[in-house]
Protein backbone atom coordinates (compact mmCIF):
# COMPACT_ATOMS: atom_id res chain seq x y z
CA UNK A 1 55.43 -64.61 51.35
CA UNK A 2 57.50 -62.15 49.50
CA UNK A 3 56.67 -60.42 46.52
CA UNK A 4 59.28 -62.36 44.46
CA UNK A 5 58.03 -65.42 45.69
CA UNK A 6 54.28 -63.90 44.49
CA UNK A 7 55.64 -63.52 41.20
CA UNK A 8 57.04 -66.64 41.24
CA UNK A 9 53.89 -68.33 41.93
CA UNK A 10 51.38 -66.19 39.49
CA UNK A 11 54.30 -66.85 36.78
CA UNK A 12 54.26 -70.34 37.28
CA UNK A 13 50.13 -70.79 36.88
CA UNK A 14 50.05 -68.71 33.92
CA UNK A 15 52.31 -71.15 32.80
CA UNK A 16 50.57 -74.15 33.85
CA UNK A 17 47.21 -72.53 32.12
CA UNK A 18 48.72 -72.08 28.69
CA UNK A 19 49.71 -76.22 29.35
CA UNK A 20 53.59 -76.04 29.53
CA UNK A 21 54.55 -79.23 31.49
CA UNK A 22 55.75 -77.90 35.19
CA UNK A 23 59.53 -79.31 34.75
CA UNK A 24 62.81 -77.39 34.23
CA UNK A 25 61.52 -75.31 31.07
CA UNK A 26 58.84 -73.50 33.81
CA UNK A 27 61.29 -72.95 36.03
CA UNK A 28 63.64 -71.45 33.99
CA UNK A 29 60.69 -69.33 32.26
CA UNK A 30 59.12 -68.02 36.15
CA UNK A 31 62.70 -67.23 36.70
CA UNK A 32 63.01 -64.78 33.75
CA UNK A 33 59.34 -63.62 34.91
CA UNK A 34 60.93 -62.64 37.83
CA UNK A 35 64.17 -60.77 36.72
CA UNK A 36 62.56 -58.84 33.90
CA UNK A 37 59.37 -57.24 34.78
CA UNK A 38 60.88 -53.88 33.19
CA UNK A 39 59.46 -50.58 35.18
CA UNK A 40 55.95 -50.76 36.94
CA UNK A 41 53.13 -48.92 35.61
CA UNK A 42 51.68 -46.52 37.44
CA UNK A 43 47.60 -45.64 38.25
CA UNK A 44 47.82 -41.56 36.92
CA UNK A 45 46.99 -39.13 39.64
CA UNK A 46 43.74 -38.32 37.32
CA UNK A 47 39.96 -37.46 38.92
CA UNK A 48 37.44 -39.95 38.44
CA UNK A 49 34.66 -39.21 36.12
CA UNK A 50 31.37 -40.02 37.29
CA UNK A 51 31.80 -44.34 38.31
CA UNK A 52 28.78 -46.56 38.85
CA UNK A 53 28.60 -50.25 39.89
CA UNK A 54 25.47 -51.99 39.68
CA UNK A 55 24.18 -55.55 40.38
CA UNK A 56 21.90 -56.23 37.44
CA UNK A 57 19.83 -59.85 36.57
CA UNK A 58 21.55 -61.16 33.48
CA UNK A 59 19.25 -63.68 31.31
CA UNK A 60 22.61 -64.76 29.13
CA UNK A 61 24.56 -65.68 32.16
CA UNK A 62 21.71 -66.63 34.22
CA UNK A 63 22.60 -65.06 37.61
CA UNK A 64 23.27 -61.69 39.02
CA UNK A 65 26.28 -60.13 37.79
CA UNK A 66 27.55 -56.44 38.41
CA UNK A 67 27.82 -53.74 36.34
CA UNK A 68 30.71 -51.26 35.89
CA UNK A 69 30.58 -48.13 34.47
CA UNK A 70 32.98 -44.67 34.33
CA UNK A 71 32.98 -41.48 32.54
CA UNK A 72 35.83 -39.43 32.31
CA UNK A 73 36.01 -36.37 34.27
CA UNK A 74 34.48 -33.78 32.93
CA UNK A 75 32.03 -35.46 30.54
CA UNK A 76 28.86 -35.62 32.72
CA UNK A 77 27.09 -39.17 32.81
CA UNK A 78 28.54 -39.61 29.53
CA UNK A 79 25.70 -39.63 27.18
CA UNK A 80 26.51 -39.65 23.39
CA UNK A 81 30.08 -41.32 23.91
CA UNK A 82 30.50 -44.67 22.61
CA UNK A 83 32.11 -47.70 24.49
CA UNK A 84 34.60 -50.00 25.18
CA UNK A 85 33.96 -52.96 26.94
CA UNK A 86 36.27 -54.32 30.09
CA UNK A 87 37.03 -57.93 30.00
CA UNK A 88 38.78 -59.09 32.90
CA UNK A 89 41.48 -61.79 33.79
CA UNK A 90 40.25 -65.10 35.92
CA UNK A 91 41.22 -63.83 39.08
CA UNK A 92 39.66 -60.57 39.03
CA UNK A 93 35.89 -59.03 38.64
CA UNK A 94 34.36 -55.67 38.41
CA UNK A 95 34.60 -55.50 42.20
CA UNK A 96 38.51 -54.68 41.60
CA UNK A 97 38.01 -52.16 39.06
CA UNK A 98 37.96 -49.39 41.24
CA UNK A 99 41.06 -50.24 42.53
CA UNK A 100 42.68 -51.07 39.49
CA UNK A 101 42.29 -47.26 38.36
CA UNK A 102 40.15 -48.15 35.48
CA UNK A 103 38.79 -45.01 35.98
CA UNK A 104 41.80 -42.49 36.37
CA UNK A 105 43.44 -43.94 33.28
CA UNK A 106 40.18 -43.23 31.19
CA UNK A 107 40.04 -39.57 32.25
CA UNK A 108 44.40 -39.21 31.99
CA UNK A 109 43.86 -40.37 28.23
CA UNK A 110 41.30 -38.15 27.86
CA UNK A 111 43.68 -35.04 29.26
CA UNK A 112 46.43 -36.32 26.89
CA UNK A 113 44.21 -35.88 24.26
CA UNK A 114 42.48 -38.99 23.36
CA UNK A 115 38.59 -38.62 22.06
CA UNK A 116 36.38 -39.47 24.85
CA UNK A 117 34.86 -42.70 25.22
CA UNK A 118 33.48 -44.53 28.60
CA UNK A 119 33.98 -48.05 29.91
CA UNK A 120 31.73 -51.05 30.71
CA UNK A 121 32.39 -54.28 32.16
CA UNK A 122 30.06 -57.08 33.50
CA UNK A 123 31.11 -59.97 35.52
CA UNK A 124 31.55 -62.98 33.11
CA UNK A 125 32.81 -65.87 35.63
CA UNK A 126 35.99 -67.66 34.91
CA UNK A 127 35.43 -69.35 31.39
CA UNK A 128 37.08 -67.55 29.35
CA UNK A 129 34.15 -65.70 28.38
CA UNK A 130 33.03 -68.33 26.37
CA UNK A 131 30.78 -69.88 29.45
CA UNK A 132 30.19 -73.87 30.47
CA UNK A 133 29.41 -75.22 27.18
CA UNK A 134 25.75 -75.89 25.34
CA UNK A 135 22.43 -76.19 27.85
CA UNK A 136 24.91 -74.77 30.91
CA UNK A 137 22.37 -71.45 30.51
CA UNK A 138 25.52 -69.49 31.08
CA UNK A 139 26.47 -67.18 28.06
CA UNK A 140 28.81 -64.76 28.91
CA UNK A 141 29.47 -63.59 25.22
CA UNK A 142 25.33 -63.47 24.44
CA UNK A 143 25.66 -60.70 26.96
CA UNK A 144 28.63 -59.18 25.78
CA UNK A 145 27.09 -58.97 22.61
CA UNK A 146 22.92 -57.73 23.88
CA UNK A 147 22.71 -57.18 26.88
CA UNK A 148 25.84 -55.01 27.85
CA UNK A 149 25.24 -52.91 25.29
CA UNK A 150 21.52 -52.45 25.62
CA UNK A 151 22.03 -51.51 29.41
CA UNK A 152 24.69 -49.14 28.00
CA UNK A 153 22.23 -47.52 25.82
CA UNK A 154 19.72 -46.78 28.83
CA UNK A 155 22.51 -44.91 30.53
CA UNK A 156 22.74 -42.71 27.19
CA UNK A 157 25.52 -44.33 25.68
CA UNK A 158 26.40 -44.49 22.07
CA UNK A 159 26.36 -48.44 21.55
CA UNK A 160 26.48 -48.15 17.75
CA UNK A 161 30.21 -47.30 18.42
CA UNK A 162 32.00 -50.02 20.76
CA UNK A 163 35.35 -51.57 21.28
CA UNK A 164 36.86 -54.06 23.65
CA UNK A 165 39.75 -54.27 25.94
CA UNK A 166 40.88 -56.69 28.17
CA UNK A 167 43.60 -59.01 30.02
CA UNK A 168 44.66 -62.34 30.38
CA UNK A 169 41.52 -64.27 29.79
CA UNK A 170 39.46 -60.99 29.66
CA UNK A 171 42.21 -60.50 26.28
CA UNK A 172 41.28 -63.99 24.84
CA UNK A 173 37.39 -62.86 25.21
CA UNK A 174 37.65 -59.98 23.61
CA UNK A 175 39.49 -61.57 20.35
CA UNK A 176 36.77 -64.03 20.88
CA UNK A 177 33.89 -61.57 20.65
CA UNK A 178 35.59 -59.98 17.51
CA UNK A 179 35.59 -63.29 15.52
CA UNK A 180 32.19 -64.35 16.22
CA UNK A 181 30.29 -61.00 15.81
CA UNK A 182 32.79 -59.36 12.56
CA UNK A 183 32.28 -55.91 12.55
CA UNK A 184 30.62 -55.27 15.73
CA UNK A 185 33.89 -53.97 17.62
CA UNK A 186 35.49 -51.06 16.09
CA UNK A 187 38.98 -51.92 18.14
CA UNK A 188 40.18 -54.95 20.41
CA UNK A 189 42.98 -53.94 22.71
CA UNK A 190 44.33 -57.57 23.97
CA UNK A 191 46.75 -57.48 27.03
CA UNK A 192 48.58 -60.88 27.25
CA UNK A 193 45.81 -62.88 25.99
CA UNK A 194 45.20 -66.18 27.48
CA UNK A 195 45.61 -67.88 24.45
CA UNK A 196 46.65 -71.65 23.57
CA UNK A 197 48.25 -73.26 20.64
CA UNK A 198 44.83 -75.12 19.17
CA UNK A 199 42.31 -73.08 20.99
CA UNK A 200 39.32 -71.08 19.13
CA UNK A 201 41.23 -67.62 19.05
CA UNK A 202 44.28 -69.03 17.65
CA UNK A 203 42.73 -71.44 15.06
CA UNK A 204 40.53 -68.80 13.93
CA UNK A 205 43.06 -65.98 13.98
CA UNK A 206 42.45 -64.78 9.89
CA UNK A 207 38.75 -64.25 11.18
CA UNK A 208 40.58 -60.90 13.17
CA UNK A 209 40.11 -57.69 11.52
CA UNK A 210 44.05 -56.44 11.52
CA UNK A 211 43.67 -52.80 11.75
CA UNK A 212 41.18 -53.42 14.49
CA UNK A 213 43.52 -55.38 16.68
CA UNK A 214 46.43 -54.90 18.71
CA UNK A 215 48.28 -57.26 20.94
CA UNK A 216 50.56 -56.19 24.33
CA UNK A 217 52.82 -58.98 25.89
CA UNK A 218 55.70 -59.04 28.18
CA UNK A 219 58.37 -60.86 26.97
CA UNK A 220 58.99 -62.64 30.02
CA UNK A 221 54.73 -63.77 30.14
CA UNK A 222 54.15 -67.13 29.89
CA UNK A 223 51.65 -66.96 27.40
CA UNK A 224 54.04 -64.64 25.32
CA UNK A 225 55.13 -67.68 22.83
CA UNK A 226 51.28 -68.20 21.84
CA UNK A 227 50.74 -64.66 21.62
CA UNK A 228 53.39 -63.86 18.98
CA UNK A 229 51.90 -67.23 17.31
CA UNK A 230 48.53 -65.35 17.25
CA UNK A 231 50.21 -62.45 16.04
CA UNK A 232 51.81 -64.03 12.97
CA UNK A 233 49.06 -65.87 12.08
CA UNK A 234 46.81 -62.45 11.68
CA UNK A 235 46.70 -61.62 8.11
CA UNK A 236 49.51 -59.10 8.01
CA UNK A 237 50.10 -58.50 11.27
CA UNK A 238 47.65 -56.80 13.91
CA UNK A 239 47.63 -53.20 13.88
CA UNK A 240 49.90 -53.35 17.29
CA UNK A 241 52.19 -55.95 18.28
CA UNK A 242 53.91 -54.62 21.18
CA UNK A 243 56.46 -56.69 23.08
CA UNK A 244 58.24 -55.12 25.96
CA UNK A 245 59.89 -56.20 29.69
CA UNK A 246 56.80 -57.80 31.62
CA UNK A 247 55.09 -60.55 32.87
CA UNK A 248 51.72 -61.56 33.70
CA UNK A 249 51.33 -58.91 36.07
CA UNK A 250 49.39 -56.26 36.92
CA UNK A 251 52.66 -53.83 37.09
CA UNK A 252 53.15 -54.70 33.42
CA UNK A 253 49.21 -54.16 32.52
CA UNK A 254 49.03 -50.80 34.26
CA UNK A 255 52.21 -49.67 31.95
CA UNK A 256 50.58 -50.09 28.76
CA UNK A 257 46.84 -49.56 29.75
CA UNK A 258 47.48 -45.78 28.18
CA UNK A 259 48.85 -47.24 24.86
CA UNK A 260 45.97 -49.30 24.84
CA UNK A 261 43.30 -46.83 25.68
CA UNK A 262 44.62 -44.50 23.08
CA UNK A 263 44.49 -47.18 20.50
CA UNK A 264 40.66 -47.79 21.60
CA UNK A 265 39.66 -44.14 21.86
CA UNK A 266 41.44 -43.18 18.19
CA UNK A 267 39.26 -45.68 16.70
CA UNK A 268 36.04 -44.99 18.24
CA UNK A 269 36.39 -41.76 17.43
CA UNK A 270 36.27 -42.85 13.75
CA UNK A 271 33.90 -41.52 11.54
């Protein structure tokens, strides 16, 4: 298959996940996905900090999930930074954050300047980070919300400072997390969110802390009509609403994973 043909493909599911009918409207819409991805982003040629990955028993989610962890280069094991968590998409886990450069973008903000923070990211299936329902014994926010954080703070981190960033459903789970626990995330970076017209994000969008959120979508995304949606109905506006050339891709999320890491590390860094 060629990598238009990919593109094709990955546009059209996104588009069948945010529940646009598959009919000439899709087509026309995985088309533009196609034609306007705008430039690639590119994984910085940055050293890795000191990066961990650990399978850990999780009583929220009740399984084994792993455990991802980097410091920038140059900070040691990272003890006394605060933390942003990782959310990712449906088709990814913390097994592909090594190659998704997590790591090398942390310590290339850091370079350019940004105040120093680490990353953490758990497996939380393919829910949407909001888990199977009541009795399911799977709670992938519960351990967003205790027991990331309390196996951050064993590895010295600071967990009274923490801030979430994530893509695609990883995006919609971190919004989530910042409406149900108000206060507890100091910034949510949201990469094309996975969010619906009528789902809990959306309908609950006043519940988001504006200067604490910012939104990236390509304007060619699928999901990009909901996300505006989300945007305008944020009390006056998120702190970033950035729409650019891109679809659901990772070429587009690679682009603006800097903007987005400066945006978390600024307000970390907070006082």
């Amino acid at each position: 298959m060629t990598r238009r043909a990919v593109l094709g493909a990955c546009g059209l599911a996104a588009l069948a996940v945010a529940g646009v009918a598959v009919g000439d409207e899709v087509v026309g819409r995985a088309h533009r996905a196609m034609l306007d991805e705008g430039p690639p982003g590119v994984i910085p040629d940055a050293p890795e900090g000191q990066v961990r990955r650990e399978q850990l028993r999780s009583i929220a989610r009740g399984r084994e999930v792993g455990l991802w962890t980097a410091v920038p280069y140059g900070h040691g094991d990272g003890a006394g930074l605060p933390v942003c968590l990782v959310l990712h998409g449906a088709s990814a886990t913390t097994a592909d954050y090594d190659r998704f450069g997590f790591a090398r973008f942390l310590t290339a903000a850091v370079q350019d300047g940004v105040p120093p923070f680490v990353l953490a990211g758990a497996d939380g299936g393919r829910s949407r980070w909001e888990g199977d329902g009541p009795g399911s014994g799977d709670d992938p926010q519960r351990m967003l919300a205790e027991e990331i954080p309390a196996w951050c703070a064993e590895r010295g981190f600071d967990v009274s400072r923490l801030a979430a960033y994530g893509w695609s459903m990883g995006g919609y789970g971190a919004l989530r997390a910042a409406q149900l626990r108000p206060g507890t995330l100091r910034a949510v970076a949201a990469l094309s969110p996975a969010v619906a017209e009528g789902d809990a994000v959306v309908e609950q969008a006043a519940e988001l802390d504006p200067s604490r959120t910012a939104l990236w979508c390509g304007r060619s995304d699928g999901f990009f009509p909901e996300v505006q949606a989300l945007a305008e109905a944020i009390p006056h506006g998120p702190a970033i609403a950035a729409w650019d050339l891109g679809g659901h891709t990772r070429a587009y999320w690679d682009r603006v994973t800097p903007a987005a890491f400066g945006f978390v590390g600024q307000l970390l860094d907070r006082a």
